[in-house]
C-alpha atoms as a PDB file:
ATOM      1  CA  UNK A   1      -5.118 -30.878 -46.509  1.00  0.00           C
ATOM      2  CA  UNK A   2      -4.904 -32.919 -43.566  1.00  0.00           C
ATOM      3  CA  UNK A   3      -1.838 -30.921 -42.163  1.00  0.00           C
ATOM      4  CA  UNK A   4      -3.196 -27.636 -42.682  1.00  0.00           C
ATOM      5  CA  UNK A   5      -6.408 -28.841 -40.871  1.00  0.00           C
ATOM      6  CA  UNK A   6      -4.403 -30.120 -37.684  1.00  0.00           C
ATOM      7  CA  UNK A   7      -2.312 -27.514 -37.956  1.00  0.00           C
ATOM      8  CA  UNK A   8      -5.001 -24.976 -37.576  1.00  0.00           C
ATOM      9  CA  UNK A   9      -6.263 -27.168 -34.428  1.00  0.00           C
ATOM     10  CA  UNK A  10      -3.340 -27.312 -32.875  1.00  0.00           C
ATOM     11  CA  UNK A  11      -3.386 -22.845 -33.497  1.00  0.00           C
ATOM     12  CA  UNK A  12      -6.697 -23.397 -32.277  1.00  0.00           C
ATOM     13  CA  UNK A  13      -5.980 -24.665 -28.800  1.00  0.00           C
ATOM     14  CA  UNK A  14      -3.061 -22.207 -28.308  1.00  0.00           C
ATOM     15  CA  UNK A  15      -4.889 -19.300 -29.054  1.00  0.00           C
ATOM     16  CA  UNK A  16      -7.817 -20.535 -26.315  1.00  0.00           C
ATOM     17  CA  UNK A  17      -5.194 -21.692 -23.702  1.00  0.00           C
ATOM     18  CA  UNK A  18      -3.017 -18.362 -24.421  1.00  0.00           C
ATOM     19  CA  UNK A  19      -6.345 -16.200 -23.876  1.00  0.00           C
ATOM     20  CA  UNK A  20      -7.693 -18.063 -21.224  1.00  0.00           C
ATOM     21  CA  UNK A  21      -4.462 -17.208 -19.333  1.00  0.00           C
ATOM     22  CA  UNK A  22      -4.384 -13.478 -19.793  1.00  0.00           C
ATOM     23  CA  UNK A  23      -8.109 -13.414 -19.086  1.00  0.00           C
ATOM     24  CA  UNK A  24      -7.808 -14.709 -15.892  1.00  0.00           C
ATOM     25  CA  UNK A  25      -4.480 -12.534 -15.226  1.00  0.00           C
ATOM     26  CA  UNK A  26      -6.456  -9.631 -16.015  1.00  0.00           C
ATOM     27  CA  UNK A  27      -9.168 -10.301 -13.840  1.00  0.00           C
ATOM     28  CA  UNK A  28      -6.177 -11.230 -11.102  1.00  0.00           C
ATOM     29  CA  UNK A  29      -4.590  -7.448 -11.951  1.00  0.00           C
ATOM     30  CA  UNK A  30      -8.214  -6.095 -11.395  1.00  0.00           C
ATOM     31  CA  UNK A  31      -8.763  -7.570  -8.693  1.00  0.00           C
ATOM     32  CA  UNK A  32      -5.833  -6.413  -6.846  1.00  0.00           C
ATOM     33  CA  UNK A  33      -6.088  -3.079  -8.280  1.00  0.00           C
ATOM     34  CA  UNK A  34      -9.602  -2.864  -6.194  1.00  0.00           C
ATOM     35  CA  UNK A  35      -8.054  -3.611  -3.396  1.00  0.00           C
ATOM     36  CA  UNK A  36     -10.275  -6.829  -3.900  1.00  0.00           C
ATOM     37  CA  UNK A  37      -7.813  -9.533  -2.128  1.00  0.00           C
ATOM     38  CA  UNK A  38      -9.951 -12.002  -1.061  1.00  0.00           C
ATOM     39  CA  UNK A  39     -11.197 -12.430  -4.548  1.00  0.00           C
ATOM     40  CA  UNK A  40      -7.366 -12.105  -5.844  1.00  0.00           C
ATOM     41  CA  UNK A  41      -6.455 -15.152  -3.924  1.00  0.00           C
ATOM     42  CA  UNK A  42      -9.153 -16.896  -4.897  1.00  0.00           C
ATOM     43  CA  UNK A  43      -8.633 -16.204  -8.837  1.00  0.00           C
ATOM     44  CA  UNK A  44      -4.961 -17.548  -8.396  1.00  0.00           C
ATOM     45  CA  UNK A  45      -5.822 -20.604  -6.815  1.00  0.00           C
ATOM     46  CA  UNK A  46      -8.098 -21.264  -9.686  1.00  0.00           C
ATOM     47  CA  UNK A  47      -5.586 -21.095 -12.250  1.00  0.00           C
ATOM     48  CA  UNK A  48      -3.364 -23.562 -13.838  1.00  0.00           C
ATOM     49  CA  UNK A  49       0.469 -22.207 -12.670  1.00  0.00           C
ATOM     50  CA  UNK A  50       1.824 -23.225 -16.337  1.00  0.00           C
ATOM     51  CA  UNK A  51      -0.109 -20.651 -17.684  1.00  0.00           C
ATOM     52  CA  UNK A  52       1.419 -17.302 -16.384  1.00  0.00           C
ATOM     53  CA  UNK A  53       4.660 -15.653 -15.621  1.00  0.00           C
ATOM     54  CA  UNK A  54       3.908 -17.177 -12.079  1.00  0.00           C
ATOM     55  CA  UNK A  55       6.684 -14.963  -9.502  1.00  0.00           C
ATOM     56  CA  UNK A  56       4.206 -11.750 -10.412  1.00  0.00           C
ATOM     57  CA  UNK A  57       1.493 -13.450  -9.365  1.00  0.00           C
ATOM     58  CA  UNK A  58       2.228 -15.146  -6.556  1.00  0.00           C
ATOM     59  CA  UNK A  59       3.743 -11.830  -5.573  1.00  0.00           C
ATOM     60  CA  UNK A  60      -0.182 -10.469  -5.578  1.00  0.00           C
ATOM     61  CA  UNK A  61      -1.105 -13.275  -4.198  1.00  0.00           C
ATOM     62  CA  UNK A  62       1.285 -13.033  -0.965  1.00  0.00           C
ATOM     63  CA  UNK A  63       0.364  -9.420  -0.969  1.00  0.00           C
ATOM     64  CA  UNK A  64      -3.302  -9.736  -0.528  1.00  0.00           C
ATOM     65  CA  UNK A  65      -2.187 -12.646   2.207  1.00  0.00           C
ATOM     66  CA  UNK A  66      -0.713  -9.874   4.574  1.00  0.00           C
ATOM     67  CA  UNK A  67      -3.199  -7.725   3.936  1.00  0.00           C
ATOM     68  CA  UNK A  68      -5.963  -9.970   5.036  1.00  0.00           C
ATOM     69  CA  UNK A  69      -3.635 -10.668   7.818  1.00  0.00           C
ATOM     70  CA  UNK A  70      -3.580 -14.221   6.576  1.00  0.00           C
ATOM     71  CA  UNK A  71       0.358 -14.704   7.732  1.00  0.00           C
ATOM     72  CA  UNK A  72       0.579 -18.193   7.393  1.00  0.00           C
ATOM     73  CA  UNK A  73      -0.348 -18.341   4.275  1.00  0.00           C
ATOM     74  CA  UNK A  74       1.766 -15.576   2.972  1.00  0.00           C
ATOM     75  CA  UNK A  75       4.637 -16.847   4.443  1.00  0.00           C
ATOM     76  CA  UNK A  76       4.249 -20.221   2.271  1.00  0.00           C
ATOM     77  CA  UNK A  77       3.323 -18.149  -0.674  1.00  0.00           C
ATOM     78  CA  UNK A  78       6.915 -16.153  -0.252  1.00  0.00           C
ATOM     79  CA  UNK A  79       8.538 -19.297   0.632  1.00  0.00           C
ATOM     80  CA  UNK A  80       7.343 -20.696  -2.991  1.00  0.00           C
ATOM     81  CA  UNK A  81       8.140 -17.504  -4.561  1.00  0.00           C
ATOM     82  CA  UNK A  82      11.648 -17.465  -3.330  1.00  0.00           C
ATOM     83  CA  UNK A  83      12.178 -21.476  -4.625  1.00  0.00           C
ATOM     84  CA  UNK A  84      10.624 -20.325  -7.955  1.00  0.00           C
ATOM     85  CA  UNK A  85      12.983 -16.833  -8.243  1.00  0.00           C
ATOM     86  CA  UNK A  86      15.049 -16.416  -5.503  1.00  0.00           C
ATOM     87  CA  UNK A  87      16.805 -12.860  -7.313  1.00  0.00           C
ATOM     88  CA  UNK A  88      13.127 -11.238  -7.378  1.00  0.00           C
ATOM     89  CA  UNK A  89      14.092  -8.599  -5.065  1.00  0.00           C
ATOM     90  CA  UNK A  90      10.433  -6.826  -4.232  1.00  0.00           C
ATOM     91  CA  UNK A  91      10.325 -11.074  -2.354  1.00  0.00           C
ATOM     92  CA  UNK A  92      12.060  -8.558  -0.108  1.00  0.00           C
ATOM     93  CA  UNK A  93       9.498  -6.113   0.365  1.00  0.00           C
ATOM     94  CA  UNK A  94       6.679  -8.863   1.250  1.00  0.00           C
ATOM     95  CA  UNK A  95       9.455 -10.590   4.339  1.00  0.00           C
ATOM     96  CA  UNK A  96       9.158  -6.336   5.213  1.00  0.00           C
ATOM     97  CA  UNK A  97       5.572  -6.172   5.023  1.00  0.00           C
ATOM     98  CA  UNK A  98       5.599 -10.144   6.885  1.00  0.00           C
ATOM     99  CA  UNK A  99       7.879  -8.845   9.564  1.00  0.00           C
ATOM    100  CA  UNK A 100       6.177  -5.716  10.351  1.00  0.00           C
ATOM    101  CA  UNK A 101       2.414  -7.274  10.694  1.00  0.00           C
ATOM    102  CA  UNK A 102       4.474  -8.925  13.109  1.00  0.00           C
ATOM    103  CA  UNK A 103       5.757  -6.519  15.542  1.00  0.00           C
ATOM    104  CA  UNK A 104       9.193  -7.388  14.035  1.00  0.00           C
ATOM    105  CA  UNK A 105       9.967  -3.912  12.817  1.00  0.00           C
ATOM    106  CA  UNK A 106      13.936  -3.837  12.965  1.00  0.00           C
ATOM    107  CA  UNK A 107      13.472  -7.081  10.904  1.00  0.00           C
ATOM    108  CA  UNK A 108      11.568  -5.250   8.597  1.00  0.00           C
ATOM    109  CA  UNK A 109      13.467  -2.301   7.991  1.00  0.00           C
ATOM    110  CA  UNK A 110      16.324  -4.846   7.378  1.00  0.00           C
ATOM    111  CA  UNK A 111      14.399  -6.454   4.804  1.00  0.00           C
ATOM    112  CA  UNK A 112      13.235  -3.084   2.869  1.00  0.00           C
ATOM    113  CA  UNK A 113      16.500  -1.715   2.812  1.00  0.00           C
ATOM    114  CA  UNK A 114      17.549  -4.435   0.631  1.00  0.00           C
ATOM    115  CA  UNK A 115      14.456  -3.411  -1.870  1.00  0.00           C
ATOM    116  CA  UNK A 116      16.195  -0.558  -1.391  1.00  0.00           C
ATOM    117  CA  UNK A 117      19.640  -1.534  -2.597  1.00  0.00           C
ATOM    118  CA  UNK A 118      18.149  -2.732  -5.535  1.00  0.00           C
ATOM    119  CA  UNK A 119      15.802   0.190  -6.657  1.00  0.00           C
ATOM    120  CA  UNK A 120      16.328   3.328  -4.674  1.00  0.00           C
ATOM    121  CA  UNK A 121      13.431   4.568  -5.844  1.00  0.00           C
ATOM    122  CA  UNK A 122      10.831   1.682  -4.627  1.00  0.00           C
ATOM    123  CA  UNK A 123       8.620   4.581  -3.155  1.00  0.00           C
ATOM    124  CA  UNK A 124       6.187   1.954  -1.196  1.00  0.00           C
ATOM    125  CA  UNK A 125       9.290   0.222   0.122  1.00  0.00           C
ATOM    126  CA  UNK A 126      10.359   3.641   1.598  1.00  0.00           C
ATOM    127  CA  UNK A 127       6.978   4.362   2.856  1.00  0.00           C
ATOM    128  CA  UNK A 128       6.713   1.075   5.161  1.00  0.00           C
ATOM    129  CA  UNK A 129       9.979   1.620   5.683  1.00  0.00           C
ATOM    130  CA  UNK A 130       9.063   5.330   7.673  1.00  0.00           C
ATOM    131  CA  UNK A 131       6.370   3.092   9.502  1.00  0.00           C
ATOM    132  CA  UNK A 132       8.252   0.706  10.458  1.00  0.00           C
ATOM    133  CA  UNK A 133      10.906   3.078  11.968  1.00  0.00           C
ATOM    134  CA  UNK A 134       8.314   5.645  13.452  1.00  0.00           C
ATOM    135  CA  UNK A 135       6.703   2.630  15.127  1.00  0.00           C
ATOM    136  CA  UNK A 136      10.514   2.457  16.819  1.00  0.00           C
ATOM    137  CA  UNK A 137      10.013   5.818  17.709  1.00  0.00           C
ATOM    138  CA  UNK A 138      13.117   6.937  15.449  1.00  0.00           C
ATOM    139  CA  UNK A 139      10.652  10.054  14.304  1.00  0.00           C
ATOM    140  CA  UNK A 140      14.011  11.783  12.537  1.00  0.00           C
ATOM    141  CA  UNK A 141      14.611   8.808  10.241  1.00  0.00           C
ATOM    142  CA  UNK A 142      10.873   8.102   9.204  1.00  0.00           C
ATOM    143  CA  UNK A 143      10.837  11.529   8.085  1.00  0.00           C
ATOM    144  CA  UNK A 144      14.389  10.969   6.095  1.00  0.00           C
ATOM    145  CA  UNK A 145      12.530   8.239   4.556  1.00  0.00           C
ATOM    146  CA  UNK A 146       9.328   9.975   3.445  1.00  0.00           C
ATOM    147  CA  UNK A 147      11.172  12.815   2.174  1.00  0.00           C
ATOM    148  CA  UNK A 148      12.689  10.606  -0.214  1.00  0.00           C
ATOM    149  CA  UNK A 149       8.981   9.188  -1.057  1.00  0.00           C
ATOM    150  CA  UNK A 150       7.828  12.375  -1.885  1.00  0.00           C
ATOM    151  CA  UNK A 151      10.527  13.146  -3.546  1.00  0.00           C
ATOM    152  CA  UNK A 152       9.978  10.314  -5.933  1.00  0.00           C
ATOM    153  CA  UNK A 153       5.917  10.234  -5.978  1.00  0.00           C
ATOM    154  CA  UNK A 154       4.655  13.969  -4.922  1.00  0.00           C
ATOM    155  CA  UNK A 155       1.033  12.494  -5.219  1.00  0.00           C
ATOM    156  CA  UNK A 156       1.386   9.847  -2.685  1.00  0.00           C
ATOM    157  CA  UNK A 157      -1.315  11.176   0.132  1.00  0.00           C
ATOM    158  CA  UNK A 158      -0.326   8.863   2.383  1.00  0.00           C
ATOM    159  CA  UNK A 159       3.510   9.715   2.466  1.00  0.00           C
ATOM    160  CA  UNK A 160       2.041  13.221   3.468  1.00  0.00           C
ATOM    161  CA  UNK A 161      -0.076  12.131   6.467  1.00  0.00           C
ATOM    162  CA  UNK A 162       2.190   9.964   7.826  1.00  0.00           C
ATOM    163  CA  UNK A 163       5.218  12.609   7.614  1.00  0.00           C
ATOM    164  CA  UNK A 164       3.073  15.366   9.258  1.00  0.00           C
ATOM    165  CA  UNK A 165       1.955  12.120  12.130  1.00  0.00           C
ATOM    166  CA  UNK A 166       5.724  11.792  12.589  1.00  0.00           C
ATOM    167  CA  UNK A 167       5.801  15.795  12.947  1.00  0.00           C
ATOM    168  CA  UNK A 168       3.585  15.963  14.868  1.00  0.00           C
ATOM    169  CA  UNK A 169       4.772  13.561  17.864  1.00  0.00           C
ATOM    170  CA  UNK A 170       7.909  15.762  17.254  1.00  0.00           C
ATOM    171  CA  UNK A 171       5.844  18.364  18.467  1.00  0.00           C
ATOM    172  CA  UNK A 172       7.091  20.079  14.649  1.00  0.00           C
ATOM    173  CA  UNK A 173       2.914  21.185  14.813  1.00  0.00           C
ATOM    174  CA  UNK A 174       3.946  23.764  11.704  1.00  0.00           C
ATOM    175  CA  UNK A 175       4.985  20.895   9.276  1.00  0.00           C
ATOM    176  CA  UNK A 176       2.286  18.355  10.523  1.00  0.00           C
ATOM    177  CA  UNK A 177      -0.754  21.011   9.623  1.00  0.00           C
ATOM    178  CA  UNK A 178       1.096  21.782   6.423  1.00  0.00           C
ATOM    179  CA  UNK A 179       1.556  17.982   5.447  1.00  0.00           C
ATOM    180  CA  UNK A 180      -2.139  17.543   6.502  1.00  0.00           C
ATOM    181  CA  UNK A 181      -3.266  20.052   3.935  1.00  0.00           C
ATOM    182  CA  UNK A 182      -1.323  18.700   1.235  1.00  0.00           C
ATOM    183  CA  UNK A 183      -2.447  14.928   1.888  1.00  0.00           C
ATOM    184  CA  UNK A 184      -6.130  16.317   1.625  1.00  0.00           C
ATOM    185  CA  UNK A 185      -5.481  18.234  -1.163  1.00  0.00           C
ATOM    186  CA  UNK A 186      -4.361  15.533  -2.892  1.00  0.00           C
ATOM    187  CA  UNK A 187      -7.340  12.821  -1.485  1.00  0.00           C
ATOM    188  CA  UNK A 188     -10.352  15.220  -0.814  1.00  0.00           C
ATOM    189  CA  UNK A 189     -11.686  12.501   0.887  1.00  0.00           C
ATOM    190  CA  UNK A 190      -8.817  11.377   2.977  1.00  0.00           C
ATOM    191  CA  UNK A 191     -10.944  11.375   6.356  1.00  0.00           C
ATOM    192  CA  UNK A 192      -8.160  10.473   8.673  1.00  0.00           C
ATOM    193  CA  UNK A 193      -6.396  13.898   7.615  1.00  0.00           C
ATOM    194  CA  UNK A 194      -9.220  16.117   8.184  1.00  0.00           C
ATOM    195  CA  UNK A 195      -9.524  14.974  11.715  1.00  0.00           C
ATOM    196  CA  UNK A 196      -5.949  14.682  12.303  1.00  0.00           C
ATOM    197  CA  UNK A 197      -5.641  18.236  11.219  1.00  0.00           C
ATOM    198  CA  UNK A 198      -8.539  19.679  13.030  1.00  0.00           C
ATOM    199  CA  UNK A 199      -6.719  17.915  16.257  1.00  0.00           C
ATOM    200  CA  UNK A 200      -3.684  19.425  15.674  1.00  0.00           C
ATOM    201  CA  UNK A 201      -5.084  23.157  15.296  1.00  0.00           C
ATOM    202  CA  UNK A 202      -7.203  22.307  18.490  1.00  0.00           C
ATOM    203  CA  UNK A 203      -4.160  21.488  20.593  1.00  0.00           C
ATOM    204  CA  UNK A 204      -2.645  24.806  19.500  1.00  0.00           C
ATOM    205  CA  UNK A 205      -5.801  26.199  20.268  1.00  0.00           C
ATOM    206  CA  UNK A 206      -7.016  27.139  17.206  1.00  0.00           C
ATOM    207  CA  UNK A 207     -10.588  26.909  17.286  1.00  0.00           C
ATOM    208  CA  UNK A 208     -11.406  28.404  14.330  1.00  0.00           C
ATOM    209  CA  UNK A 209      -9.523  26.622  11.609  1.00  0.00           C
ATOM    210  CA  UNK A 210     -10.261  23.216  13.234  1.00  0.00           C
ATOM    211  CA  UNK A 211     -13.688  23.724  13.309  1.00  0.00           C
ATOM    212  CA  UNK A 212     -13.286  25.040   9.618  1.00  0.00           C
ATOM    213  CA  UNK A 213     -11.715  21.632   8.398  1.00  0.00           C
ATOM    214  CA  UNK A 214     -14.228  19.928  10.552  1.00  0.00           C
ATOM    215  CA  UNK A 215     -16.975  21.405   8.429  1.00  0.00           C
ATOM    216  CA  UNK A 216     -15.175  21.402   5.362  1.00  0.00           C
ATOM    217  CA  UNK A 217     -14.770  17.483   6.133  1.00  0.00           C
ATOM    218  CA  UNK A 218     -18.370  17.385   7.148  1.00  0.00           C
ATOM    219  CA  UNK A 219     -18.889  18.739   3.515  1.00  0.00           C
ATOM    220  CA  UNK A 220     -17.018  16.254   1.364  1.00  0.00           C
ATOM    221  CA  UNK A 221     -19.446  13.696   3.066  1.00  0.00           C
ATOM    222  CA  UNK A 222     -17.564  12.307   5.719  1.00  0.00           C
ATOM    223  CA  UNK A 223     -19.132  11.237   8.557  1.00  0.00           C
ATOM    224  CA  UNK A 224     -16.524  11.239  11.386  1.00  0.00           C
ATOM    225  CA  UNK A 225     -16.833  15.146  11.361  1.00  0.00           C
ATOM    226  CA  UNK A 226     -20.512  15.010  12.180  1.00  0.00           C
ATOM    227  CA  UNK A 227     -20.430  14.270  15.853  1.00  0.00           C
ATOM    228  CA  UNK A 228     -17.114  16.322  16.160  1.00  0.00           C
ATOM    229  CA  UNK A 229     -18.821  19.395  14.835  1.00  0.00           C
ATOM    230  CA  UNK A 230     -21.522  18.555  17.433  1.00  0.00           C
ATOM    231  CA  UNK A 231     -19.008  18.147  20.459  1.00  0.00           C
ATOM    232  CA  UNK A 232     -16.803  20.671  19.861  1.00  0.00           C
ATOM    233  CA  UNK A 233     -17.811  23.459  17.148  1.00  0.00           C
ATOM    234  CA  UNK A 234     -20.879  24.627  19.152  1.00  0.00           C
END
């Protein structure tokens, strides 16, 4: 009787440790997901490391670092996560990320294409990728590179926008206004393309359909087309 009671203890503290830890790695996951990353660095620190499959977390973790532009501490956070698997191969993609909030964007195109060589299809690897090389001015290439991330994820919005950005410094004005359109059609709130399009139909001086996505922007709620409407509609 004695052994069954112990042994049901000991099940006991398992089963609390064991959903303790995915608890707190689903409030990590959620976190993130919300593009919450303050509060997805702070939920990691709070944990105990033994608990979790830790190179997906710290991965997060180093994520929401560069995205809070908090380099230092994303560099030690990839640092640990390359002692603690040094074959995860998206480490790769977070020295890209690193290198480009850097300036250092032949360094990070050198880092992404090895994300690359491991999964061709990493579609956010081939997005920064396109920044990183449109930032060099290789326009040609960046578009190579969002082609393929289309290719593999038709619904990514911002693959679209930056593709017709990269058109449209290539003075391709056609394909930019057409890559506009789809990126809103797929985020009808995507501000940034509304005015980017209603720019690009001004400089070919179309009046008309830029002040019709100006007020069709206006009309999803976003501000930015208020005072453009005002400037340059009337």
């Amino acid at each position: 009787m004695k052994l069954n009671l112990k042994y049901l203890y000991v099940m006991f503290i398992l089963t609390s440790v064991y959903g303790t830890s995915q608890n707190n790695t689903q409030k990590i996951k959620e976190n993130f997901q919300a593009k919450k990353y303050q509060l997805t660095i702070d939920e990691i620190n709070s944990i105990n490391s033994s608990e979790i499959h830790f190179d997906s977390i710290l991965y997060l973790k180093a994520y929401s670092q560069i995205k809070l532009n908090q380099l230092k501490e994303a560099h030690i956070s990839i640092s640990q996560l390359q002692q603690i698997n040094p074959n995860y191969y998206e480490l790769y993609f977070l020295k890209g990320l690193l290198s480009a909030k850097k300036g250092k964007y032949a360094d990070a195109i050198s880092h992404f294409n090895k994300v690359i060589d491991a999964n061709p299809n990493h579609d956010k690897t081939l997005y920064n990728m396109a920044l990183a090389k449109g930032l060099l001015e290789d326009y040609t290439n960046a578009i190579k590179d969002l082609d393929k991330c289309i290719s593999i994820n038709p619904n990514y919005a911002m693959a679209f926008y930056n593709r017709a950005y990269w058109h449209e410094l290539s003075e391709n004005y056609n394909a930019a206004i057409s890559d506009y359109k789809k990126a809103i059609e797929i985020d009808h709130h995507y501000s940034e393309a509304y005015i980017a399009l209603a720019y690009v139909y001004s400089q070919n001086g179309d009046k008309t359909n830029a002040c019709e996505t100006l007020n069709t922007a206006k009309e999803e709620g976003i501000e930015a087309a208020n005072d453009l409407i005002q400037n340059f509609c009337k």
